[in-house]
Protein backbone atom coordinates (compact mmCIF):
# COMPACT_ATOMS: atom_id res chain seq x y z
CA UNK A 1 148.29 173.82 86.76
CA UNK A 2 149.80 176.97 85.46
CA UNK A 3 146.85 178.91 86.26
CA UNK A 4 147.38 178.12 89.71
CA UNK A 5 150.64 178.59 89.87
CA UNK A 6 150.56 182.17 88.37
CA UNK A 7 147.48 183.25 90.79
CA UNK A 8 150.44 181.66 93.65
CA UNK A 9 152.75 183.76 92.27
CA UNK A 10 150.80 186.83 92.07
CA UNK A 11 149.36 186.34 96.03
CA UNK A 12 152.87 186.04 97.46
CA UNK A 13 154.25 189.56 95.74
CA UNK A 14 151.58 191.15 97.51
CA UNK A 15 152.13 189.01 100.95
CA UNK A 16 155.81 189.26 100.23
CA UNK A 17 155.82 193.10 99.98
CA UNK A 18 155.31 193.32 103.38
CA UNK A 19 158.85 191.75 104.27
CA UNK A 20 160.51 194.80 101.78
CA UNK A 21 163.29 196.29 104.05
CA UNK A 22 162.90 193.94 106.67
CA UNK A 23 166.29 192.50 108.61
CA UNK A 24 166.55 189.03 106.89
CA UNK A 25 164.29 190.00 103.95
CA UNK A 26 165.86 187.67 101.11
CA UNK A 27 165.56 184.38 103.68
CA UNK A 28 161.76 185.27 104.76
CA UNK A 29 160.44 185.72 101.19
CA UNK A 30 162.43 182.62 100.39
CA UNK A 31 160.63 180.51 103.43
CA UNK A 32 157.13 182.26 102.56
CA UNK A 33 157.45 181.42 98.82
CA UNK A 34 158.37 177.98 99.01
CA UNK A 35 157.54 176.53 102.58
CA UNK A 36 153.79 177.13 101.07
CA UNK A 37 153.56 176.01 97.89
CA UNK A 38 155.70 173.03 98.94
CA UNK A 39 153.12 172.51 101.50
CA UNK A 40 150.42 172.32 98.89
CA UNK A 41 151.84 170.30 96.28
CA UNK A 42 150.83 167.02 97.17
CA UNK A 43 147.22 168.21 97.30
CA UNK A 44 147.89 169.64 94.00
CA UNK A 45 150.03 166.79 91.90
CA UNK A 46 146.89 165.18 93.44
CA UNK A 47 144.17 166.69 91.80
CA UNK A 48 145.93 166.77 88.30
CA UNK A 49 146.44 163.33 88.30
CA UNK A 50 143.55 161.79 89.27
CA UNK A 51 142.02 163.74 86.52
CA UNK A 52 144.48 163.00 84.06
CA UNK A 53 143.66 159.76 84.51
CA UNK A 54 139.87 160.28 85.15
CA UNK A 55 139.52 161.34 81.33
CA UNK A 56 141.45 158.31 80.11
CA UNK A 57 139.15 156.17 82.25
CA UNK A 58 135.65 157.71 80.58
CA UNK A 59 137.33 157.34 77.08
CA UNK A 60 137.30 153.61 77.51
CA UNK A 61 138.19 152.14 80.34
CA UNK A 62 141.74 152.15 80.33
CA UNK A 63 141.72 150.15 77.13
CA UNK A 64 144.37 152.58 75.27
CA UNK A 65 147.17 152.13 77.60
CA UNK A 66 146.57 148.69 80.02
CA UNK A 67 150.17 146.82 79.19
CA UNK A 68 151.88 150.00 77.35
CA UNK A 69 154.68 151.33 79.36
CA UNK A 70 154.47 154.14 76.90
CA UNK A 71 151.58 154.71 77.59
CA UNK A 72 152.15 155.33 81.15
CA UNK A 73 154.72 156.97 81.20
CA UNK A 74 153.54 159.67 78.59
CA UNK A 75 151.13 160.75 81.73
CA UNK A 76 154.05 161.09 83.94
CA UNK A 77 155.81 163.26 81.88
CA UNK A 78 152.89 165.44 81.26
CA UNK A 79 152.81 165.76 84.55
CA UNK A 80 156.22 166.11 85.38
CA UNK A 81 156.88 169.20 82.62
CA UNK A 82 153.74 170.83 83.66
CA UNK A 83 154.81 170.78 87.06
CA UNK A 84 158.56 171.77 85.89
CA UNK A 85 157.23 174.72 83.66
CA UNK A 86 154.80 176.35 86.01
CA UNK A 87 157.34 175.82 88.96
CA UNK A 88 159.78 177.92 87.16
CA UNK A 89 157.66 180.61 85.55
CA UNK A 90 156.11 181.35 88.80
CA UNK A 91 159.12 181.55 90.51
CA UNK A 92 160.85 183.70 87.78
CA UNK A 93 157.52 185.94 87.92
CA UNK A 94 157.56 186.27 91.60
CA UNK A 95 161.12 186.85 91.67
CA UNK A 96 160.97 189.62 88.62
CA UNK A 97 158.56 191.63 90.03
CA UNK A 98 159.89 192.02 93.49
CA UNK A 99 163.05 192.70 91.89
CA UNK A 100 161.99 195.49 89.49
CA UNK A 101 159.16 196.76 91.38
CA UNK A 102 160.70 197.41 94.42
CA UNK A 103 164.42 197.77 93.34
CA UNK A 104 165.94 195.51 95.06
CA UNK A 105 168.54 192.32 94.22
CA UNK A 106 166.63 188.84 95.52
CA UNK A 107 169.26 186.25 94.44
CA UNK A 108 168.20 184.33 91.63
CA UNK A 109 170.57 181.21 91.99
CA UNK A 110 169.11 180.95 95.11
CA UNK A 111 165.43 181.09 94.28
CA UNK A 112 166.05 179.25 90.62
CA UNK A 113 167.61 176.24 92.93
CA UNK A 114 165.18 176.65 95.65
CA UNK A 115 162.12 175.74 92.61
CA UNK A 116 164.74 172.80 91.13
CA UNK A 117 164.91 171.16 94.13
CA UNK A 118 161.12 171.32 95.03
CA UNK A 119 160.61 170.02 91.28
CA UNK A 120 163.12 167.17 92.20
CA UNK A 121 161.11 166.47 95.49
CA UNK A 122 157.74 166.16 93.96
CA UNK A 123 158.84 163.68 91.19
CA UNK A 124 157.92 160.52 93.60
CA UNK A 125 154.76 162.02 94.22
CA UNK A 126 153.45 161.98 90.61
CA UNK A 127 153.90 158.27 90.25
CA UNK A 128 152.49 157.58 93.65
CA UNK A 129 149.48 159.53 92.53
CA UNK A 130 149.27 158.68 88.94
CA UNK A 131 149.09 154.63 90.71
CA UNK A 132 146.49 155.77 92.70
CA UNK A 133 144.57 157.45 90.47
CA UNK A 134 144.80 154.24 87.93
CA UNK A 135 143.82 151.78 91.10
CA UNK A 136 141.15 154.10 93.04
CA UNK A 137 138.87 156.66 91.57
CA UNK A 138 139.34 160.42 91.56
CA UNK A 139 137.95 161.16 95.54
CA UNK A 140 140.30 158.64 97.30
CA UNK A 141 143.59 159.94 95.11
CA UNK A 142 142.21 163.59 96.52
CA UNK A 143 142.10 162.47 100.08
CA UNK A 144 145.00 161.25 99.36
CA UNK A 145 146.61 164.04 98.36
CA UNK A 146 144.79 166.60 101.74
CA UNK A 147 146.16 163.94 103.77
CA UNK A 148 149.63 164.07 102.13
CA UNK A 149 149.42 168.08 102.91
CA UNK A 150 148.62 167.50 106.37
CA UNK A 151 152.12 165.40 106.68
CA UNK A 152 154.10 167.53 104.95
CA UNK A 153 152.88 170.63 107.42
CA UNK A 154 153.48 168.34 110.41
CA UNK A 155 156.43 166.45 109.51
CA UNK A 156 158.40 168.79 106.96
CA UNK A 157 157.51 172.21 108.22
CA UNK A 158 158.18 171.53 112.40
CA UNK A 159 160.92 169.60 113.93
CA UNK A 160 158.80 166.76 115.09
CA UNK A 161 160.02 164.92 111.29
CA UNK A 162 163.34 165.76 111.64
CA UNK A 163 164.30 162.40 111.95
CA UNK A 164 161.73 160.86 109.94
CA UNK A 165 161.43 162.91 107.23
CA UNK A 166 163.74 161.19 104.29
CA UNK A 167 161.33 158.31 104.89
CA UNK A 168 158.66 160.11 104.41
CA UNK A 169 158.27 160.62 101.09
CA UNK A 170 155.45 163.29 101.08
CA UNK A 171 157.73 165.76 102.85
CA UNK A 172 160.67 165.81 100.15
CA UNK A 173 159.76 169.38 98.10
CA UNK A 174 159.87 170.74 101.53
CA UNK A 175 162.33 169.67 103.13
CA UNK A 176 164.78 169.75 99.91
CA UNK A 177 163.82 173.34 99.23
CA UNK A 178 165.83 173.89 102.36
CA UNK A 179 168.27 171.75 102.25
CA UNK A 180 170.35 175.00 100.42
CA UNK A 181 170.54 175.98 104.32
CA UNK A 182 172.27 173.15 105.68
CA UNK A 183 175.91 173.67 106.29
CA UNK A 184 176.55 170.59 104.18
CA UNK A 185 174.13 170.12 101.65
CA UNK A 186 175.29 166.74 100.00
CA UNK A 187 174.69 164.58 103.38
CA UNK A 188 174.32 161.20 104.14
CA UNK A 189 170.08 162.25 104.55
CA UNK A 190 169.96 162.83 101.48
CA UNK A 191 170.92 158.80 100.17
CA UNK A 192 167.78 158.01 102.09
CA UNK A 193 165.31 159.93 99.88
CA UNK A 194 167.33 159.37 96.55
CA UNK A 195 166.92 155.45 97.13
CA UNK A 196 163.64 155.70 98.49
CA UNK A 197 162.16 158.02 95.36
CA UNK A 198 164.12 155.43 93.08
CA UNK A 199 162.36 152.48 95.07
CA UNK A 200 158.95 153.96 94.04
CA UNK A 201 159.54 155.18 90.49
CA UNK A 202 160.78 151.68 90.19
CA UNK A 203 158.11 149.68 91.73
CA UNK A 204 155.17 152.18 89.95
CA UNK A 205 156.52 151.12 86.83
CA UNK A 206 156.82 147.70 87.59
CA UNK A 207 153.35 147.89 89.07
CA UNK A 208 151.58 149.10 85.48
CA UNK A 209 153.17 146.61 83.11
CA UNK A 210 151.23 144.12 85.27
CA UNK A 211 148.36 145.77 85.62
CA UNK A 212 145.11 144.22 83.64
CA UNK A 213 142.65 147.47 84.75
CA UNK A 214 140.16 147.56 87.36
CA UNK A 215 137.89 145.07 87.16
């Protein structure tokens, strides 16, 4: 996952430089940076999972963690700090070398919050993926995830989910990477997606200590 993120990182200086100077500048690299990669995280947290738990299913079958909560969720916080960590670095990369390079002063509270609350968005989306990576095999978690991409373009990037979107929880590293531009941040939209991501890291847990494997 880092790999990716770095190569991101790397792409969006060069896409980025073309905003240097520009009227605006800090807010369109923001919305470049993280309207894309928030975009393709579902597809992403996806991918990882499934074969995170692809490997644990050719080991044996599930055998080493069926009725361990521990177990379980040892995967999601794998997940969760590899997303965390190459989140951050990339964003402190991207952010460095625009800085430096091209002598300028992109806020760093603003970027630094911008990748927090993307993390903070995607954490529903690990368990829903790690569940269906445990239930389905690795192509339906996959299509999963594309679909889950497609939503989040449709419904977090235009204004046909503005009123949908804290119910939609595929659209939340979006849409909360933004929320930083909303006169008042702390809402009443945001209870929505708080309950709603607290709904389905409760259930997924609930789900796996009564899971017996696939049979």
């Amino acid at each position: 996952m880092l790999a990716f993120f770095v190569t991101y990182s790397i792409i969006m200086i060069w896409y980025s430089s073309f905003y240097i100077g520009n009227n605006n500048m800090q807010i369109k690299i923001y919305e470049n940076f993280f309207s894309t990669i928030s975009i393709l995280l579902p597809s992403l947290i996806s991918v990882y999972a499934s074969l995170e738990c692809f490997i644990e299913k050719k080991a044996n079958n599930f055998q080493n963690i069926i009725g361990k909560l521990n177990a379980f969720f040892s995967k999601i916080i794998i997940l969760t700090l590899n997303l965390f960590i190459s989140l951050l670095l990339s964003t402190l990369i991207f952010l460095s070398y625009i800085n430096l390079h091209f002598n300028i002063n992109l806020s760093y509270k603003l970027f630094l919050t911008g990748a927090l609350l993307t993390f903070i968005g995607s954490i529903p989306l690990i368990y829903i993926y790690v569940v269906s990576s445990l239930i389905n095999s690795i192509a339906p978690t996959v299509c999963l995830g594309f679909f889950s991409t497609l939503i989040s373009a449709i419904l977090g990037a235009t204004a046909l989910g503005d009123h949908i979107w804290t119910i939609v929880p595929f659209t939340y590293p979006l849409r909360l990477a933004f929320i930083q531009f909303v006169e008042q941040m702390m809402n009443w939209s945001l209870v929505i997606p708080l309950l709603i991501g607290i709904i389905i890291i409760l259930y997924s847990t609930f789900w796996f200590s009564k899971w017996e494997g696939n049979k």
